[in-house]
Protein backbone atom coordinates (compact mmCIF):
# COMPACT_ATOMS: atom_id res chain seq x y z
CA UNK A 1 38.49 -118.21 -121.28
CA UNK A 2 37.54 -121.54 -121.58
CA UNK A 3 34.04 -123.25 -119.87
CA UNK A 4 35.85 -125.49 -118.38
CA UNK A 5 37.91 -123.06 -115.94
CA UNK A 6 34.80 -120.34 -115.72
CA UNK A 7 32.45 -122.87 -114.53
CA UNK A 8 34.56 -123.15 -110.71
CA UNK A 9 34.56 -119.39 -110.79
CA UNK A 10 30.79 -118.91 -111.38
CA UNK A 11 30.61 -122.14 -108.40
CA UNK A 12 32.76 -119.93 -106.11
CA UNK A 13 30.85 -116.55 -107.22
CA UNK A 14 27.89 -118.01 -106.14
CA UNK A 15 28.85 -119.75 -102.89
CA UNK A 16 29.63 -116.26 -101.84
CA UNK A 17 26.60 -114.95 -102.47
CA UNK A 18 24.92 -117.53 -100.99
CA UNK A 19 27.42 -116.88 -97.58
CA UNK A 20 26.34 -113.15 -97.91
CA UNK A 21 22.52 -113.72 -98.02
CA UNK A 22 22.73 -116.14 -95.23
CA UNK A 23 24.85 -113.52 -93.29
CA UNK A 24 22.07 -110.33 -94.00
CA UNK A 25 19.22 -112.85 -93.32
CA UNK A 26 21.04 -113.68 -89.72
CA UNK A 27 21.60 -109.82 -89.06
CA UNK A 28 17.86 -109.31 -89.55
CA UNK A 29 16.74 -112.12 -87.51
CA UNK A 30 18.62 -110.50 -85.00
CA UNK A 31 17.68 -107.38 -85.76
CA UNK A 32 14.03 -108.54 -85.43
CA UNK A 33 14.97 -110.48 -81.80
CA UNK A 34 16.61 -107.29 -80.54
CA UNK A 35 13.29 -104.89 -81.32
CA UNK A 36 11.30 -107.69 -79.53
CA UNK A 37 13.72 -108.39 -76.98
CA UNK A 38 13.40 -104.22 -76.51
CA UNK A 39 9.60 -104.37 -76.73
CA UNK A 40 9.40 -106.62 -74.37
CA UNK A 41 11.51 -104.76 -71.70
CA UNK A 42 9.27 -102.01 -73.13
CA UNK A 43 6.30 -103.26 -72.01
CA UNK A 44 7.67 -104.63 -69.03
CA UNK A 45 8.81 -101.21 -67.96
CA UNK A 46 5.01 -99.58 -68.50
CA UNK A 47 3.56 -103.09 -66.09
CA UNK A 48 5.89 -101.70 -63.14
CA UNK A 49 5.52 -98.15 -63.57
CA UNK A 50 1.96 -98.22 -63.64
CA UNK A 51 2.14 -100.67 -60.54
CA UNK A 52 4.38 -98.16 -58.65
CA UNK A 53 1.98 -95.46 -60.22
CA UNK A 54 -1.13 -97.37 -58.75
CA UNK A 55 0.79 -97.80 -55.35
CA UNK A 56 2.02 -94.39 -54.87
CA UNK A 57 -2.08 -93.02 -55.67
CA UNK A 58 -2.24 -95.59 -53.25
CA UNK A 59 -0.59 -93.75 -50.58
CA UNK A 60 -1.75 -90.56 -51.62
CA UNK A 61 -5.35 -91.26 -51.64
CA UNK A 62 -4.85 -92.93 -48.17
CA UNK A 63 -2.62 -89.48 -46.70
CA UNK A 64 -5.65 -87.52 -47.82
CA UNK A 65 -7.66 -89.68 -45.98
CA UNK A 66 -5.73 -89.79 -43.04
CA UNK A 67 -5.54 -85.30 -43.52
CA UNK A 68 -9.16 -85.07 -43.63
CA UNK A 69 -10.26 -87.03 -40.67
CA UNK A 70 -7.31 -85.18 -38.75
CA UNK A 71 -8.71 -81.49 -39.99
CA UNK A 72 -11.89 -82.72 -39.00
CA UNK A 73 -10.81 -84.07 -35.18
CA UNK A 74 -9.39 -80.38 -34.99
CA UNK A 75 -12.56 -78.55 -35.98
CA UNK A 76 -14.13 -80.77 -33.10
CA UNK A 77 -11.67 -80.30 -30.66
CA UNK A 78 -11.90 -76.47 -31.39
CA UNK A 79 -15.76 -76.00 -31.30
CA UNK A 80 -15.55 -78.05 -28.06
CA UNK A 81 -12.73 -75.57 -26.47
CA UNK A 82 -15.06 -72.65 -27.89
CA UNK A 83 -17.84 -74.21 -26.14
CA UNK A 84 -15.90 -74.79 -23.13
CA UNK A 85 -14.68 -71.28 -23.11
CA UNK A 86 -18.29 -69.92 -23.34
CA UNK A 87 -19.96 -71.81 -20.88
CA UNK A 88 -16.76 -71.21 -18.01
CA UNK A 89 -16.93 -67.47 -18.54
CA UNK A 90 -20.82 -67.70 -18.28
CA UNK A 91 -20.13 -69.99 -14.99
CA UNK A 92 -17.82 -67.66 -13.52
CA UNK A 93 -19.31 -64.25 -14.30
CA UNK A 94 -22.24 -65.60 -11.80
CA UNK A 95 -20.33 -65.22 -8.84
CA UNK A 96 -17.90 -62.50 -9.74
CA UNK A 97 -21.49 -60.18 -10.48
CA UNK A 98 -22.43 -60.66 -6.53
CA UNK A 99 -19.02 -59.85 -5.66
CA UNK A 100 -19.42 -56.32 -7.47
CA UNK A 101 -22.90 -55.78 -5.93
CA UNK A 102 -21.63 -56.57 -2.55
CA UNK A 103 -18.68 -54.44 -2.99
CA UNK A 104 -20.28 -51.24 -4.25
CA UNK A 105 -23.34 -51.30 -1.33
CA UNK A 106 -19.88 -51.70 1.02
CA UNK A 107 -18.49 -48.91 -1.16
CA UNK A 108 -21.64 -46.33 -0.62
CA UNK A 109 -22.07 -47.12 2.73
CA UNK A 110 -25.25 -49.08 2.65
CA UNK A 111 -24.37 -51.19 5.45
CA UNK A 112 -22.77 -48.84 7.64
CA UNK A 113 -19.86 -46.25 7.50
CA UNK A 114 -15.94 -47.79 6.37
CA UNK A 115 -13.14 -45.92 7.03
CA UNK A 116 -11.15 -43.90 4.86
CA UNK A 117 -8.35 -47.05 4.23
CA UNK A 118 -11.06 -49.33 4.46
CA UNK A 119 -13.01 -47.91 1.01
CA UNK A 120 -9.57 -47.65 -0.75
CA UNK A 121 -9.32 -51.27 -0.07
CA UNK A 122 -12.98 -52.26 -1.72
CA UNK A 123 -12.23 -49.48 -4.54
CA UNK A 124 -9.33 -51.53 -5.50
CA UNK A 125 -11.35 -54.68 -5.12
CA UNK A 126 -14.22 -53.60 -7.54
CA UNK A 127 -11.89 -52.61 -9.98
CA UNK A 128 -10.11 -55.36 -10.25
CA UNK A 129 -13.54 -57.48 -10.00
CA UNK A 130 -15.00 -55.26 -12.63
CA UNK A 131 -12.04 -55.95 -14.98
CA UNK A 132 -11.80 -59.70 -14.47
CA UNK A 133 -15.91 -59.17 -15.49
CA UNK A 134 -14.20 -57.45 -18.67
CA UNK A 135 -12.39 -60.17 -19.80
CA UNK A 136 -14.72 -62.84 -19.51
CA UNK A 137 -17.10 -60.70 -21.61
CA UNK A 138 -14.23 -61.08 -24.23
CA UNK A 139 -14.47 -64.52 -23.97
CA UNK A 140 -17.70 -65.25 -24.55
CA UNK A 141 -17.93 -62.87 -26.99
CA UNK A 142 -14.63 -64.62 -28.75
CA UNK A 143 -16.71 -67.83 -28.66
CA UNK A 144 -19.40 -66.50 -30.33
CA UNK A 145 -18.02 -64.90 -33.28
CA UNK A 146 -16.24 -68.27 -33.68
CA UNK A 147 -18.92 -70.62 -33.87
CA UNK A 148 -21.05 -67.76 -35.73
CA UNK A 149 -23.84 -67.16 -32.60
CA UNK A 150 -23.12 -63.18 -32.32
CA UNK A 151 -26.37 -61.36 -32.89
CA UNK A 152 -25.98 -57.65 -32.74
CA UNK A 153 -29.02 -55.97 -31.14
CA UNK A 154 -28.54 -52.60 -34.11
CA UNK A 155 -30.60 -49.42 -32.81
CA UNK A 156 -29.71 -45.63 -33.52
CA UNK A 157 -28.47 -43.42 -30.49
CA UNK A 158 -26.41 -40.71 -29.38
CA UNK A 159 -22.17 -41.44 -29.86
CA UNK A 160 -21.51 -38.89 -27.24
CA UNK A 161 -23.60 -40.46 -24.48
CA UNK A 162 -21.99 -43.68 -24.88
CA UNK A 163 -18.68 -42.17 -24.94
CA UNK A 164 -19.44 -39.87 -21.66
CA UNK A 165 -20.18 -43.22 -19.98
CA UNK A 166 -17.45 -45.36 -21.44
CA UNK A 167 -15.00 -42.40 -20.07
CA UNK A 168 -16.62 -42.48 -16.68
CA UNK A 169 -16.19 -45.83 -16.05
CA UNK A 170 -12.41 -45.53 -17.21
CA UNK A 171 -11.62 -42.63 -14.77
CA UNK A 172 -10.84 -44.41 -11.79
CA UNK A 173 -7.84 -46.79 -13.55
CA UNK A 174 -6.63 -43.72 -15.02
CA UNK A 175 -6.66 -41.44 -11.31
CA UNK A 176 -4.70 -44.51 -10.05
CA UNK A 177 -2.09 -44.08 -12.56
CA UNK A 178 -1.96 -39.97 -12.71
CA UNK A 179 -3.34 -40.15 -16.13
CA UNK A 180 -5.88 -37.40 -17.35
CA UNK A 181 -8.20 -38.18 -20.08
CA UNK A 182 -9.40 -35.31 -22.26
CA UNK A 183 -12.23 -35.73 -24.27
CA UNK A 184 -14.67 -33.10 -25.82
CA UNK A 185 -18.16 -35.05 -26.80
CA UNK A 186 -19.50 -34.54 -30.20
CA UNK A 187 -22.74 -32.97 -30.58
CA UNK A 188 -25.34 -34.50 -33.02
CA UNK A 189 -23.45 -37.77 -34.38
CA UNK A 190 -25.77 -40.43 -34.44
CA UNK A 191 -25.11 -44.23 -35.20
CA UNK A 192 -26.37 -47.57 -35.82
CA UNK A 193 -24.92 -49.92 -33.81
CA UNK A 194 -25.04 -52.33 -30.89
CA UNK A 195 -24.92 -50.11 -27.72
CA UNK A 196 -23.73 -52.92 -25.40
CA UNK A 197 -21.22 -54.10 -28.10
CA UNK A 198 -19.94 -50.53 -28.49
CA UNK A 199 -19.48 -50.10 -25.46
CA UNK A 200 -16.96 -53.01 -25.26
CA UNK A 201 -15.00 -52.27 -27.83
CA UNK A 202 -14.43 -48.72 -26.55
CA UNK A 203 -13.40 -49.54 -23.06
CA UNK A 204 -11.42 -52.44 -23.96
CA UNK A 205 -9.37 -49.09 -25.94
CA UNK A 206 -9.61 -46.72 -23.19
CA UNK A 207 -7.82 -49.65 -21.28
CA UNK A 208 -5.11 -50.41 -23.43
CA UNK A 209 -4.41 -46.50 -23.32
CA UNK A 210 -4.37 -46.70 -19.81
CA UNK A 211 -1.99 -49.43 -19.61
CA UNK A 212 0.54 -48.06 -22.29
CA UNK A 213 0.65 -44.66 -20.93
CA UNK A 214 3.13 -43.55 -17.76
CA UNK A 215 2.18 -42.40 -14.59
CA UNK A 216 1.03 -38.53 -15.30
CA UNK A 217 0.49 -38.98 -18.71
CA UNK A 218 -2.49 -38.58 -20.72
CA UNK A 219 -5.06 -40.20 -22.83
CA UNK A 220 -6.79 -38.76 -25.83
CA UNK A 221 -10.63 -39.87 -26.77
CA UNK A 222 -11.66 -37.77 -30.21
CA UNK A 223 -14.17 -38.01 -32.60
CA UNK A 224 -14.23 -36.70 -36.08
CA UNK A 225 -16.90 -37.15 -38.61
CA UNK A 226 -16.69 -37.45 -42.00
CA UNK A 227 -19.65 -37.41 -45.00
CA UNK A 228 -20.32 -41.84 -44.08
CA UNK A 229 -18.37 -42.49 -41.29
CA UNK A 230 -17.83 -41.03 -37.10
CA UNK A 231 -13.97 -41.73 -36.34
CA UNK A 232 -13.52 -42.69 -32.92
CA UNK A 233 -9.49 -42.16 -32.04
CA UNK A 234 -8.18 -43.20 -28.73
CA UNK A 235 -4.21 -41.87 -27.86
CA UNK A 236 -1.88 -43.22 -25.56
CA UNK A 237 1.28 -40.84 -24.35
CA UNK A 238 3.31 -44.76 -23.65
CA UNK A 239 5.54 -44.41 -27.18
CA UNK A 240 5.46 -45.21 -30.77
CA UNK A 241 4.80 -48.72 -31.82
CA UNK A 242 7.34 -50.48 -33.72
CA UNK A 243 6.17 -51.36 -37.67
CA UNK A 244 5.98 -55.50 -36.71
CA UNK A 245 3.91 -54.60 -33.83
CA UNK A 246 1.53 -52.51 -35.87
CA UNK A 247 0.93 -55.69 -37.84
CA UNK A 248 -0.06 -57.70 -35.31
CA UNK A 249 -2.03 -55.76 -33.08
CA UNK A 250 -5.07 -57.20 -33.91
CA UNK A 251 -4.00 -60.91 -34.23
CA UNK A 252 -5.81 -63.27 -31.37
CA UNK A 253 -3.67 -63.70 -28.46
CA UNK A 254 -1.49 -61.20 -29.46
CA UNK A 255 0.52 -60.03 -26.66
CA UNK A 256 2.62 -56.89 -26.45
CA UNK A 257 4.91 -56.27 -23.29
CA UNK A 258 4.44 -53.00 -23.91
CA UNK A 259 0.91 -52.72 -22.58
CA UNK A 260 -2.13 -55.34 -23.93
CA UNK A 261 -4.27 -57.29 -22.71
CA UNK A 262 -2.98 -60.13 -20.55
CA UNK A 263 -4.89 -63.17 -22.51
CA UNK A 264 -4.23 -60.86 -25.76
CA UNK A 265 -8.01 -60.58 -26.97
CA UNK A 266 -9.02 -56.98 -26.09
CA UNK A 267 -7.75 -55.35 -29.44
CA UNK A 268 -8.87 -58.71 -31.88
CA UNK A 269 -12.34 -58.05 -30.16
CA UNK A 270 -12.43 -54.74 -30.98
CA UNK A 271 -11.19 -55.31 -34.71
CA UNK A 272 -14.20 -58.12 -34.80
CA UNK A 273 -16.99 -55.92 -33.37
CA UNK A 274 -15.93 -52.95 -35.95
CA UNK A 275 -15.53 -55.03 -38.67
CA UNK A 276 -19.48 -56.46 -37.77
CA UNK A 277 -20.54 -53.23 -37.95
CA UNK A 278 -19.34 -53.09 -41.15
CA UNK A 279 -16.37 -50.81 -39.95
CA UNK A 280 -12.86 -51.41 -39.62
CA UNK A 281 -10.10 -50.64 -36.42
CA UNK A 282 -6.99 -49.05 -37.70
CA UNK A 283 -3.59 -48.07 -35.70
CA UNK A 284 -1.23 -45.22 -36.21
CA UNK A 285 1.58 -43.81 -34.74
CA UNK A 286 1.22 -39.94 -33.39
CA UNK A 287 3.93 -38.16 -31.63
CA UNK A 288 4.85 -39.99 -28.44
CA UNK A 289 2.23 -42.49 -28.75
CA UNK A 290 -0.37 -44.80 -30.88
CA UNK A 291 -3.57 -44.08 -31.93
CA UNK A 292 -6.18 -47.22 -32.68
CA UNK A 293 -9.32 -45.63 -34.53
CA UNK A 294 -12.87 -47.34 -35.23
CA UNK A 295 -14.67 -46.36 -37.56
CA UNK A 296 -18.32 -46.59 -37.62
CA UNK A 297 -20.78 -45.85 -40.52
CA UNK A 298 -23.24 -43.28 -39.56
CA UNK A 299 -27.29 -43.75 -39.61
CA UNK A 300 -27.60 -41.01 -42.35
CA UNK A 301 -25.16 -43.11 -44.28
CA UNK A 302 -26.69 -46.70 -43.52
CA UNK A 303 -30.21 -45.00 -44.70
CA UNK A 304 -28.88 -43.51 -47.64
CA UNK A 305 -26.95 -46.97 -48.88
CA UNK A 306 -30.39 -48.61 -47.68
CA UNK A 307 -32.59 -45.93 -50.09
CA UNK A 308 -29.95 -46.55 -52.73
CA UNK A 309 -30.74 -50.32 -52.22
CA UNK A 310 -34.13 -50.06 -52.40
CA UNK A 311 -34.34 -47.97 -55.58
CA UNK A 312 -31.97 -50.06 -57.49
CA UNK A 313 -34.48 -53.34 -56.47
CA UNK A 314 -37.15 -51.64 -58.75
């Protein structure tokens, strides 16, 4: 081919090229744009998420805030009600103590002769007087296991005396109702305890048994003993509990229309003065009735865990 006619096809050859280098250097520009374009949003993106981050530790930090001081306005308000609680029973068990002096010198005839109506009438009246003296005792001593003031006053002594008493105290509830109460005291059991504490536990049991049971039914006090522990069982005859009521038995204010307490703290008292004593209160079911059993550690156990003690120390 002649120069002449190749020289407009090289011209045209490399005008193209030209057009095609222009067009891939315009596609990268662009290409270049777009990745800053998307870093850009990028970064914009990661400025308000870590704003909304900031804001929203923000609110948490100021809902923890606002959790605390509530928790803490609650532990107030609930050391003042336990105060409260502590110093009314105190207040009231004042009075209601002369009433039950008063009534038994009426009772014995230490100011003159009643008749026969007349000391059914104050019998009723001490025993209701004497049980309204039982449930403030509960709520004292509720107040001081909660703010941590109980001091047990431990000696060694004789289970069966305690029980003998406990029982004598119970029989006049129970003659009102019909009910006997059998009982065989154990001979030579000896624990470590606090008498007066005891002694609260077991007639706040003797009076739930007394409650559940029906008119001319019975009530069971036994004790067995085992190699560390004296089992104190109390039976009603007033039915089987259901399984959901065996669960909460021992919950605080725990009331059961089938005969508890009527402020629901006898049995979560009990559970709390075993469980001081480093015991426990368990329920069971026996035929026609429930059975709630403390158990106790006895002193020839408490010496020989405080000998074992001791000799590990050296």
């Amino acid at each position: 081919m002649p120069n002449s006619r190749r020289l407009p096809l090289l011209l045209a050859l490399l005008f193209l090229a030209l057009i095609a280098k222009a067009l891939l250097v315009d596609e990268s520009l662009q290409a270049v744009q777009g990745t800053n374009l998307a870093m850009g949003g990028l970064g914009l993106l990661t400025v308000v998420a870590m704003a909304a981050v900031g804001r929203h530790g923000n609110q948490v930090d100021a809902k923890s805030h606002a959790a605390e001081t509530e928790n803490t306005r609650l532990r107030e308000h609930d050391q003042l009600k336990d105060r409260f609680l502590a110093s009314a029973a105190h207040d009231l068990k004042t009075p209601l103590t002369a009433i039950v002096g008063y009534a038994e010198l009426l009772v014995d005839g230490s100011v003159g002769d009643l008749q026969p109506e007349q000391k059914q009438f104050l019998h009723v009246m001490d025993r209701n007087a004497r049980r309204l003296e039982s449930m403030l005792d509960d709520l004292v001593l509720m107040a001081r296991i909660d703010t941590g003031t109980l001091r047990l006053e431990n000696a060694s002594f004789d289970l069966a005396d305690l029980l003998i008493e406990s029982v004598e105290k119970a029989l006049p509830s129970a003659d009102d109702k019909g009910l006997s109460i059998t009982f065989v005291p154990p001979e030579g059991v000896e624990v470590a305890a606090d008498r007066r504490r005891m002694g609260q536990a077991i007639a706040n049991l003797l009076a739930r048994a007394i409650t559940r049971s029906p008119s001319n039914g019975q009530v069971e006090l036994r004790v067995d003993v085992t190699l560390s522990q004296a089992l104190i069982g109390i039976t009603d005859s007033g039915g089987e509990l259901p399984p959901e009521e065996q669960r909460q038995l021992f919950d605080r204010y725990y009331w059961s229309a089938r005969g508890a307490a009527a402020i629901g703290l006898a049995l979560s008292i009990v559970r709390d003065i075993a469980e001081a004593h480093e015991g426990a209160a368990l329920v069971s079911n026996t035929q026609g009735g429930s059975t709630i059993t403390l158990a106790l550690p006895l002193v020839s156990h408490r010496n020989q865990l405080a000998r074992s003690g001791a000799h590990h120390g050296e």
